[in-house]
PDB file of N, CA and C in Angstrom:
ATOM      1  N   UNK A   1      -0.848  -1.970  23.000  1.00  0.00           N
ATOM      2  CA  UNK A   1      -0.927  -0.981  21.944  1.00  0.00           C
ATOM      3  C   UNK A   1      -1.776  -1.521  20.808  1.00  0.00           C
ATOM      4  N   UNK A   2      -2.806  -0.729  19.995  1.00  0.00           N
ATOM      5  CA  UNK A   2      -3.188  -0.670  19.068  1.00  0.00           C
ATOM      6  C   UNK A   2      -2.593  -0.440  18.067  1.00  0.00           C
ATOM      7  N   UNK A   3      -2.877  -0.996  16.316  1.00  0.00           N
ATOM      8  CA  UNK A   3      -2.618  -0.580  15.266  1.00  0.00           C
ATOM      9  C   UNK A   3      -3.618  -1.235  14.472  1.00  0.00           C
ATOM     10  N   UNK A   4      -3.866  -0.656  13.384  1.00  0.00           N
ATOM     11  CA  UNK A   4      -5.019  -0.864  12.221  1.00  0.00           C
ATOM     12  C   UNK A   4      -4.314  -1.496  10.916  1.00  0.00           C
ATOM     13  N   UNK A   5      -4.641  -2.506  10.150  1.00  0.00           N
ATOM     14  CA  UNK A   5      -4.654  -2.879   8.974  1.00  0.00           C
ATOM     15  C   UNK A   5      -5.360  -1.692   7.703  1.00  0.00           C
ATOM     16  N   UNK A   6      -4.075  -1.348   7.050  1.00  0.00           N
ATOM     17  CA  UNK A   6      -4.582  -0.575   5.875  1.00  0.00           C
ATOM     18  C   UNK A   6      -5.423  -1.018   4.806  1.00  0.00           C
ATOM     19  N   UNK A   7      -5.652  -0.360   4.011  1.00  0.00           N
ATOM     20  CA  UNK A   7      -6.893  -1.117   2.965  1.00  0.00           C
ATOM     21  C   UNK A   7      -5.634  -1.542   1.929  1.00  0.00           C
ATOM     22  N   UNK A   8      -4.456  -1.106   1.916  1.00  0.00           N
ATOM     23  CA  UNK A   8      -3.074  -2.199   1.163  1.00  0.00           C
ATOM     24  C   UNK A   8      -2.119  -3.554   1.753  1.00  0.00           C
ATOM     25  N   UNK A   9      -2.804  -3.382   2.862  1.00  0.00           N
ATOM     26  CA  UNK A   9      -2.191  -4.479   3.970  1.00  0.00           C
ATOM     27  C   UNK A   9      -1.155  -4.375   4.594  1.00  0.00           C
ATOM     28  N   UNK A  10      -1.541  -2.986   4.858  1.00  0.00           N
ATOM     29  CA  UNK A  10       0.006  -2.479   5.684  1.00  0.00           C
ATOM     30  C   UNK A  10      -0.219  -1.785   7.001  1.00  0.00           C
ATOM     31  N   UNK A  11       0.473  -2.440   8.179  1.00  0.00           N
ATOM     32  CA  UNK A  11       0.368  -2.325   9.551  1.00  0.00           C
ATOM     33  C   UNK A  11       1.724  -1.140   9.708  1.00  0.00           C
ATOM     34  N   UNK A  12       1.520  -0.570  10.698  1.00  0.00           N
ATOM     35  CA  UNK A  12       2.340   0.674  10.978  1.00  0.00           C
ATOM     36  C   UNK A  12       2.329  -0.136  12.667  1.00  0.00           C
ATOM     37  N   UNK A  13       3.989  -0.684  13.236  1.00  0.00           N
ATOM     38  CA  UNK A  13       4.579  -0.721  13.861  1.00  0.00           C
ATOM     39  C   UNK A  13       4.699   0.599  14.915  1.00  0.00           C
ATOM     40  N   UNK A  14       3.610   0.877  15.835  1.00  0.00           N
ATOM     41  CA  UNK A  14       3.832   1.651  16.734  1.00  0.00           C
ATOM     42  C   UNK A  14       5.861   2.257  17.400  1.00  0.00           C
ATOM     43  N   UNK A  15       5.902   3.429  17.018  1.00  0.00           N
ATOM     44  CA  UNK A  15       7.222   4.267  17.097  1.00  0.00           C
ATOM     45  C   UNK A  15       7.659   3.420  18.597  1.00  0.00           C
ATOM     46  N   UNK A  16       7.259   3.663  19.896  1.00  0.00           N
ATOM     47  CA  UNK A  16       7.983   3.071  21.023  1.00  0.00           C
ATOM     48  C   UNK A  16       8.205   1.861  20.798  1.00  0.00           C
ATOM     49  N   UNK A  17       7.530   0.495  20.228  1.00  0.00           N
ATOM     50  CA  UNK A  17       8.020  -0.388  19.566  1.00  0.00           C
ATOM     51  C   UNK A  17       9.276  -0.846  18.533  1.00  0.00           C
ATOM     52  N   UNK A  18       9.270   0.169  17.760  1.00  0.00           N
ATOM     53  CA  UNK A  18      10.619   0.006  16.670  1.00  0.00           C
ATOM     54  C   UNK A  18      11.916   0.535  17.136  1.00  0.00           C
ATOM     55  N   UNK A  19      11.650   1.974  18.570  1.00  0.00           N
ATOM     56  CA  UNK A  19      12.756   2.273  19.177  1.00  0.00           C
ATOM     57  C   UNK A  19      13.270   1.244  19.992  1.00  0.00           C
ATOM     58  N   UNK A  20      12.034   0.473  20.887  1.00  0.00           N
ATOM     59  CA  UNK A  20      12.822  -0.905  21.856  1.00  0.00           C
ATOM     60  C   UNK A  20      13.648  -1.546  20.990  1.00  0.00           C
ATOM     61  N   UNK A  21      12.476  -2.699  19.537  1.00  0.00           N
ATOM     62  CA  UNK A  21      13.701  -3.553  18.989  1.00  0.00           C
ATOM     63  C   UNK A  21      14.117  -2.605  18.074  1.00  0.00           C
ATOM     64  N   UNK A  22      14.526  -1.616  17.716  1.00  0.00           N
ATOM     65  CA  UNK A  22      15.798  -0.889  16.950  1.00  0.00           C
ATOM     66  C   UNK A  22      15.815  -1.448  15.717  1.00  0.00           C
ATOM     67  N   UNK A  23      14.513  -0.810  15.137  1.00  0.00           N
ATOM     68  CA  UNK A  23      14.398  -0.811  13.819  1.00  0.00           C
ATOM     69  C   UNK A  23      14.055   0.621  12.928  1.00  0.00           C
ATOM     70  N   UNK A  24      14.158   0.052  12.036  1.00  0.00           N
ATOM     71  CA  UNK A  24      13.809   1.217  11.420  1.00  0.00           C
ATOM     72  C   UNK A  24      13.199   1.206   9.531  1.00  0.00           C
ATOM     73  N   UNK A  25      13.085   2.430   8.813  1.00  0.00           N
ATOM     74  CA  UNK A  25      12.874   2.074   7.786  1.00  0.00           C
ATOM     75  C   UNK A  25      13.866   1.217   6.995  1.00  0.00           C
ATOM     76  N   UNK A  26      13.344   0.585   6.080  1.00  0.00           N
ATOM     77  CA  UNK A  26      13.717  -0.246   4.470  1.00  0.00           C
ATOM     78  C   UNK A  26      14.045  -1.786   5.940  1.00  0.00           C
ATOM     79  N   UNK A  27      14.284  -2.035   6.958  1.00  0.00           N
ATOM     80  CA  UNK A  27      14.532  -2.892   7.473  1.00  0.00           C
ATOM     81  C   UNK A  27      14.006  -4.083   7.317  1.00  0.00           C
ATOM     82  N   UNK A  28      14.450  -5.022   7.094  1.00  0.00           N
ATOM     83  CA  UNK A  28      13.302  -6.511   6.826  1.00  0.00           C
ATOM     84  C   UNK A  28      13.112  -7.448   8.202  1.00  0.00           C
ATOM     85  N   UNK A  29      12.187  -8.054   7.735  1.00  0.00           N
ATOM     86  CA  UNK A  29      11.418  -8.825   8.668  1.00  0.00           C
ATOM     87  C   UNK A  29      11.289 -10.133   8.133  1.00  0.00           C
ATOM     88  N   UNK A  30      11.724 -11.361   9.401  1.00  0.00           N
ATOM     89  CA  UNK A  30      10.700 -12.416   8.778  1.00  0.00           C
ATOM     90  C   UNK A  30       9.463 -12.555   9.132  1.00  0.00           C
ATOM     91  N   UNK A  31       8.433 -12.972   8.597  1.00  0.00           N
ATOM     92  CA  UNK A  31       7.058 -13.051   8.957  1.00  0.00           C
ATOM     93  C   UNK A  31       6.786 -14.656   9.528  1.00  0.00           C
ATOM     94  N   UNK A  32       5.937 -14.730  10.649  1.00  0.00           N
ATOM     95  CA  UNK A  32       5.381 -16.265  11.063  1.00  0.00           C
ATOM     96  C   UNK A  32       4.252 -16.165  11.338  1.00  0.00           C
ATOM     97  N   UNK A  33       3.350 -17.385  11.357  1.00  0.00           N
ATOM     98  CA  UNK A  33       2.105 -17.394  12.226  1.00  0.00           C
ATOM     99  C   UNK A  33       2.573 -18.569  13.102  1.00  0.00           C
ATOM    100  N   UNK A  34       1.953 -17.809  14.427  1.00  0.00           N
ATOM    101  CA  UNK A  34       2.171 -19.114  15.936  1.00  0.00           C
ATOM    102  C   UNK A  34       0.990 -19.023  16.091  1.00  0.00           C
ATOM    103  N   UNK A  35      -0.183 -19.790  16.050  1.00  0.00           N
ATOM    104  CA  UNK A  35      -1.444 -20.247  16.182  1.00  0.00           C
ATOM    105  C   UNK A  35      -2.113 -19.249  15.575  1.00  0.00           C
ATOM    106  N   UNK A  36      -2.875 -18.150  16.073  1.00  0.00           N
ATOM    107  CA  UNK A  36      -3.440 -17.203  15.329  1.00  0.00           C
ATOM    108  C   UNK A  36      -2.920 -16.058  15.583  1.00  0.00           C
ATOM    109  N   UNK A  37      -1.614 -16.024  15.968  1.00  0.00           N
ATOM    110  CA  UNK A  37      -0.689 -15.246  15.986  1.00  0.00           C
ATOM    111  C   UNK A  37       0.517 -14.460  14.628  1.00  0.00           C
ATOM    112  N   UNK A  38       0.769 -13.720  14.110  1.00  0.00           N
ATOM    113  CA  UNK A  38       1.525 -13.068  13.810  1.00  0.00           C
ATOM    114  C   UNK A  38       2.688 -12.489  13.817  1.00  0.00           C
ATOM    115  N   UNK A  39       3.701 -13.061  13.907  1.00  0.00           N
ATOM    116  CA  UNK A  39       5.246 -13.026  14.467  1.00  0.00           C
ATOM    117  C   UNK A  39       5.973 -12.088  13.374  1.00  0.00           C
ATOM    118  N   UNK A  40       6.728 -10.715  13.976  1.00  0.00           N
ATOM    119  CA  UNK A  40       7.434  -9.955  13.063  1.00  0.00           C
ATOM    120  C   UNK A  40       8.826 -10.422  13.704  1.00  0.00           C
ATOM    121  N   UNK A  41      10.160 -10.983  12.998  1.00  0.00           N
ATOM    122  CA  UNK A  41      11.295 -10.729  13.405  1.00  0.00           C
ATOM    123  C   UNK A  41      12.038 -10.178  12.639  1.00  0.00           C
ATOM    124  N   UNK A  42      12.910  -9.218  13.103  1.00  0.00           N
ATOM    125  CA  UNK A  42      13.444  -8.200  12.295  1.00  0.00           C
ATOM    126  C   UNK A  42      14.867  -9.348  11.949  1.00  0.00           C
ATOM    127  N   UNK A  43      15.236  -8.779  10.700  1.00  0.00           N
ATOM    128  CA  UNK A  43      16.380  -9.707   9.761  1.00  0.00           C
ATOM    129  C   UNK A  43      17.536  -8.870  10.398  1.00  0.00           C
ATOM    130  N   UNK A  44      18.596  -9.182  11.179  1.00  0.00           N
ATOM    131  CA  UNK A  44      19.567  -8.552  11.505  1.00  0.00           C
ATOM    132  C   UNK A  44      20.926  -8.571  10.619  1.00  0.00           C
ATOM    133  N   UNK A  45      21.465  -7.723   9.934  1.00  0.00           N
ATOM    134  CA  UNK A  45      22.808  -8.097   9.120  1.00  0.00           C
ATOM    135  C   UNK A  45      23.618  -7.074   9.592  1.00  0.00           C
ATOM    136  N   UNK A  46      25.193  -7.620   9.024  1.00  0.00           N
ATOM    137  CA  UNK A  46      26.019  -7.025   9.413  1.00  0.00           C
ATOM    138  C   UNK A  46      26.134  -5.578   8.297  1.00  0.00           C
ATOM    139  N   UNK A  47      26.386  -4.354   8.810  1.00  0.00           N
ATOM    140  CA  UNK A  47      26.611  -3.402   7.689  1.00  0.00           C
ATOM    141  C   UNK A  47      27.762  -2.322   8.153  1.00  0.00           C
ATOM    142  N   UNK A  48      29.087  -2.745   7.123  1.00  0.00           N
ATOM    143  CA  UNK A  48      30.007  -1.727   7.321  1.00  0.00           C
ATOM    144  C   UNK A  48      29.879  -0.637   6.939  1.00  0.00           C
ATOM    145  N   UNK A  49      30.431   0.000   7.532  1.00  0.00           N
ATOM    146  CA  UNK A  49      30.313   1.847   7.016  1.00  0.00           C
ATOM    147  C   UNK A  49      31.663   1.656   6.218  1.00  0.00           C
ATOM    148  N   UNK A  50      32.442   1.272   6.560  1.00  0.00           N
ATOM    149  CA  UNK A  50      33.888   1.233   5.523  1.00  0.00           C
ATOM    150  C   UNK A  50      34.567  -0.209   5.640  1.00  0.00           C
ATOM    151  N   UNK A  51      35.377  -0.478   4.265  1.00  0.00           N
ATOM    152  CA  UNK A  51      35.862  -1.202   4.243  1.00  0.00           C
ATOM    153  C   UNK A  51      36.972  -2.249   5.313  1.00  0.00           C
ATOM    154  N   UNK A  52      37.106  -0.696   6.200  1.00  0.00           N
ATOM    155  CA  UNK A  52      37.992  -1.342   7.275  1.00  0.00           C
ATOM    156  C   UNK A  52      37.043  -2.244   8.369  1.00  0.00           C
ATOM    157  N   UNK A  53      35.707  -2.206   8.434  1.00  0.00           N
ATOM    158  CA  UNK A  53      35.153  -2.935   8.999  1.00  0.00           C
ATOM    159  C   UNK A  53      35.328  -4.648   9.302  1.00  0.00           C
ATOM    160  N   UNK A  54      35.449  -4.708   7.658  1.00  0.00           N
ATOM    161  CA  UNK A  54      35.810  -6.261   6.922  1.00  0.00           C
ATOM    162  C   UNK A  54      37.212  -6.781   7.576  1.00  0.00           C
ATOM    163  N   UNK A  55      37.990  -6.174   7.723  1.00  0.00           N
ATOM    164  CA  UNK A  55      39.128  -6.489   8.189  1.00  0.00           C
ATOM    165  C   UNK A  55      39.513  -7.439   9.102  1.00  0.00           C
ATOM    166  N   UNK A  56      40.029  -8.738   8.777  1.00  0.00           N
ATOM    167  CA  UNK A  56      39.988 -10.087   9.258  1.00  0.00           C
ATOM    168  C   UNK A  56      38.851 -10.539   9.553  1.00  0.00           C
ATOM    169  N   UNK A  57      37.766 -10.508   9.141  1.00  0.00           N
ATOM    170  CA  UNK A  57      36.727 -11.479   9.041  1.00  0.00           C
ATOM    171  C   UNK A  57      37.023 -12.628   7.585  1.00  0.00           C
ATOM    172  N   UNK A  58      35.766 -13.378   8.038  1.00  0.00           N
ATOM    173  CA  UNK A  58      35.621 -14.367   7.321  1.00  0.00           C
ATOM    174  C   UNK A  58      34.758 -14.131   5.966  1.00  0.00           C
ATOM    175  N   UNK A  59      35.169 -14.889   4.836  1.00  0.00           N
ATOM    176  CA  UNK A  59      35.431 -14.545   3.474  1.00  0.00           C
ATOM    177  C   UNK A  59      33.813 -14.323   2.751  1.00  0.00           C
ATOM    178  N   UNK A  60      32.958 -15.574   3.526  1.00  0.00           N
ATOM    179  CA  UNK A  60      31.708 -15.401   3.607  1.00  0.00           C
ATOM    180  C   UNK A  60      31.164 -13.551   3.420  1.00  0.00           C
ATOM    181  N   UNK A  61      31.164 -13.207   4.789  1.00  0.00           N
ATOM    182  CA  UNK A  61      30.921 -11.768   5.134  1.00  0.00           C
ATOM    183  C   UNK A  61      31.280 -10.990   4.005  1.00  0.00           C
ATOM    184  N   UNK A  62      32.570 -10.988   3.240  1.00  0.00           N
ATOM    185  CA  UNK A  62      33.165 -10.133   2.409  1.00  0.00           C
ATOM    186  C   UNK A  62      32.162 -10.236   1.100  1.00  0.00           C
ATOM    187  N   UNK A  63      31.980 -11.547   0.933  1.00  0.00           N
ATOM    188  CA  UNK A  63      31.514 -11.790  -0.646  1.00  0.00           C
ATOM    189  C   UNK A  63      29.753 -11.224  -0.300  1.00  0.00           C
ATOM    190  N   UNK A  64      29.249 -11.332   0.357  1.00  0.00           N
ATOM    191  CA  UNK A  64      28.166 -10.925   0.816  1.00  0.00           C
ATOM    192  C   UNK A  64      28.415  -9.081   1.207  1.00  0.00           C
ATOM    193  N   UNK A  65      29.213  -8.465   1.287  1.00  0.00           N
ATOM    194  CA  UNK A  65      28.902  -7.432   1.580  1.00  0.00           C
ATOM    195  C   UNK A  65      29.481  -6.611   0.016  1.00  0.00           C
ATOM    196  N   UNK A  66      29.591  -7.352  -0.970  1.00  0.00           N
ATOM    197  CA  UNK A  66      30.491  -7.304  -2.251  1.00  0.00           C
ATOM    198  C   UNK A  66      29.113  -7.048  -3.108  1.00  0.00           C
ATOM    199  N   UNK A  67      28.207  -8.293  -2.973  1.00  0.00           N
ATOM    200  CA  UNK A  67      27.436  -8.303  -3.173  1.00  0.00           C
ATOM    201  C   UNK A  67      25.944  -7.350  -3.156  1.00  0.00           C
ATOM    202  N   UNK A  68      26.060  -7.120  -2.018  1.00  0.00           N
ATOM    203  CA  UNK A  68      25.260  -5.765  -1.275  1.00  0.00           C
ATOM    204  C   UNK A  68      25.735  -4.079  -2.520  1.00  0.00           C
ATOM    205  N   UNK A  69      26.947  -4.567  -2.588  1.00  0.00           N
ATOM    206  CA  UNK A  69      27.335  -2.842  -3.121  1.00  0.00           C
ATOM    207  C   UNK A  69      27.150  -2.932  -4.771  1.00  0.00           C
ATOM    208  N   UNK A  70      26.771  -4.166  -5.023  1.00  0.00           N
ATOM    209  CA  UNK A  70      26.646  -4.450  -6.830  1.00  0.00           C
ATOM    210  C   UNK A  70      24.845  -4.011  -6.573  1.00  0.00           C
ATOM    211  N   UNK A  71      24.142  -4.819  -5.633  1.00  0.00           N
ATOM    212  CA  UNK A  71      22.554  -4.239  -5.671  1.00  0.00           C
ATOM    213  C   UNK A  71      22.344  -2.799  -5.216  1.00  0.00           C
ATOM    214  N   UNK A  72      22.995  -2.097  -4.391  1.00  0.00           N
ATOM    215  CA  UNK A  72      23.240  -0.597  -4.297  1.00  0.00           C
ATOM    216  C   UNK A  72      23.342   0.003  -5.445  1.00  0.00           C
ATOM    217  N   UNK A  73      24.640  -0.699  -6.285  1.00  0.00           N
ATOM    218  CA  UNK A  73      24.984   0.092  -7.544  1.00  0.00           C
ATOM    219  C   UNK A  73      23.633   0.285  -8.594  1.00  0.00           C
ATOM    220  N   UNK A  74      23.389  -0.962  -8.845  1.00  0.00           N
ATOM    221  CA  UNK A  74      22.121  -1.413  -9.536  1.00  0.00           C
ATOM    222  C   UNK A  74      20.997  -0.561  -9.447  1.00  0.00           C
ATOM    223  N   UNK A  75      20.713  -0.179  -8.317  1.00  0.00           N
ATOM    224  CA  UNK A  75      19.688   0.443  -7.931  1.00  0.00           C
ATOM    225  C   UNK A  75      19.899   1.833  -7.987  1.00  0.00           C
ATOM    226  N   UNK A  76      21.333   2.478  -7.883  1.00  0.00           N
ATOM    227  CA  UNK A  76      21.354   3.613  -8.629  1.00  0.00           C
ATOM    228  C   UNK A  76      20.823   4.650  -9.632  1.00  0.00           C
ATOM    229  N   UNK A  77      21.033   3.071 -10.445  1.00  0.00           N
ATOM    230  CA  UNK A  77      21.243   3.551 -11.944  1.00  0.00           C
ATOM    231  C   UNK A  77      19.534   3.340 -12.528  1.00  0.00           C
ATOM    232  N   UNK A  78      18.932   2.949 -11.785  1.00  0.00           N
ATOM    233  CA  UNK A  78      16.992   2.739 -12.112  1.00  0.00           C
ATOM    234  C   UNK A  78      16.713   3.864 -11.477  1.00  0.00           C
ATOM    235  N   UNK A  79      15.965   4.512 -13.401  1.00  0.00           N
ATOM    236  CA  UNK A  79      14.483   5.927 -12.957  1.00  0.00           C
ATOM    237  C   UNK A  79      13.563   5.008 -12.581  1.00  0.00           C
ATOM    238  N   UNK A  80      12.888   6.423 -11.323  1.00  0.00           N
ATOM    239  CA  UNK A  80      11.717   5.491 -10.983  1.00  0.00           C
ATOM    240  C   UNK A  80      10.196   5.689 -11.951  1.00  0.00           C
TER     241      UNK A  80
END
C-alpha cells in the first residue's frame, strides 16, 4: 500500500491497516527508525468504561486511571 507525506508532515495510515491493528482516532503511537525504516507502534492502555472495571486490580492502574479523568476534566473546561 501507498500513502503520501503531507506538506504538515502528516501520513494518513491506510483504513484496512488501522482496522487489522485496531486503531483508531486520538490513539498514540510510539515512533522508531530501524535503519531507514519508520516504525509506528500503537501505545496500548487500559480504559474502563466504569468504575467497576477497576475492581481488584492493582493500585498502580487506579491512580493512573484517576489521573486520566483529572486531564479529561481539564480539558473540558478549555475554549478552543
Amino acid at each position: 500500500m501507498k500513502t503520501q507525506l503531507s506538506e504538515r508532515g502528516q501520513v494518513v495510515i491506510p483504513k484496512k491497516i488501522r482496522e487489522t491493528i485496531r486503531v483508531s482516532k486520538g490513539d498514540e503511537f510510539e515512533v522508531d527508525i530501524v535503519g531507514d525504516s519508520i516504525v509506528l507502534k500503537p501505545i496500548r492502555r487500559f480504559k474502563a468504561q466504569k468504575w467497576q472495571d477497576y475492581s481488584g486490580i492493582g493500585g498502580d492502574i487506579v491512580d493512573s486511571y484517576l489521573e486520566d479523568k483529572k486531564k479529561e476534566k481539564k480539558h473540558e473546561n478549555v475554549y478552543p
